[in-house]
C-alpha atoms as a PDB file:
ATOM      1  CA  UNK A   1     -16.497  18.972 -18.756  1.00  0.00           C
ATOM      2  CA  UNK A   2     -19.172  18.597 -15.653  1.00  0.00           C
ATOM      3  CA  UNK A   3     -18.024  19.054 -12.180  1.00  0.00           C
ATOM      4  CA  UNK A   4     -21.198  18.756 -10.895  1.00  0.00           C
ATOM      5  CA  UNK A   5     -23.823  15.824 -10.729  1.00  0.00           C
ATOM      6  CA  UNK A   6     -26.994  18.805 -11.349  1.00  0.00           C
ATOM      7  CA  UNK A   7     -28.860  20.979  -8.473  1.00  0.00           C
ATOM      8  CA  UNK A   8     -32.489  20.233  -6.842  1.00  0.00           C
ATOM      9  CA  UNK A   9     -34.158  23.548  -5.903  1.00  0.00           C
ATOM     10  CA  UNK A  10     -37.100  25.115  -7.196  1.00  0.00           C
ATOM     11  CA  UNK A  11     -36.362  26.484 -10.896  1.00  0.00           C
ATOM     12  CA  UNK A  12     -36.549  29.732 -10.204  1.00  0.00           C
ATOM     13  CA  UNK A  13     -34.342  29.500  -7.240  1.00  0.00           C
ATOM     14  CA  UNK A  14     -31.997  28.052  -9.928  1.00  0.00           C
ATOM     15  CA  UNK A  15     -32.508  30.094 -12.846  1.00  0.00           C
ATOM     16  CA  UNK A  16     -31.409  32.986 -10.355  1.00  0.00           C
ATOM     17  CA  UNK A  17     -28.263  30.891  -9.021  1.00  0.00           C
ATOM     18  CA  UNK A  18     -27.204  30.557 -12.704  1.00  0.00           C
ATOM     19  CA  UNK A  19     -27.530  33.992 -14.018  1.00  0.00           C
ATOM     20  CA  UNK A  20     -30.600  33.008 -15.902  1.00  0.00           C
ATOM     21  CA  UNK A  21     -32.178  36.133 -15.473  1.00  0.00           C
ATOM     22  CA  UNK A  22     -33.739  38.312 -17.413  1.00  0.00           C
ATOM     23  CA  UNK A  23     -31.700  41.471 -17.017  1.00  0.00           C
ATOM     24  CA  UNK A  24     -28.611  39.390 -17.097  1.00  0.00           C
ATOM     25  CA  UNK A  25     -29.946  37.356 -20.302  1.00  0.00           C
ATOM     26  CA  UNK A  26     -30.784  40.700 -22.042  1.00  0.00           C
ATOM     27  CA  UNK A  27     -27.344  42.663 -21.194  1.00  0.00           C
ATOM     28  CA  UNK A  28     -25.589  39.132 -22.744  1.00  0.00           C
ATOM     29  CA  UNK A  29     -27.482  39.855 -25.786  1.00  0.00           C
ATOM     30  CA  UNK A  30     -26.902  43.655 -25.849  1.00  0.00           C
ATOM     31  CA  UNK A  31     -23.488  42.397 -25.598  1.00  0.00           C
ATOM     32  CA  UNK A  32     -23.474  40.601 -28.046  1.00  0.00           C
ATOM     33  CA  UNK A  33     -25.175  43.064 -31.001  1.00  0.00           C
END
């Protein structure tokens, strides 16, 4: 479930904080193939 109410930063600040990446989103894809 949530533990958290959300985040205010800017989005990339975020993205970054979250592992939204895009080395990280391309090695959990390689990952996944």
């Amino acid at each position: 479930g949530m533990t958290t109410f959300g985040e205010s930063a800017p989005a990339e600040q975020l993205f970054e904080e979250f592992g939204f990446t895009v080395d990280n989103v391309v090695a959990k894809a390689k990952a996944l193939l």
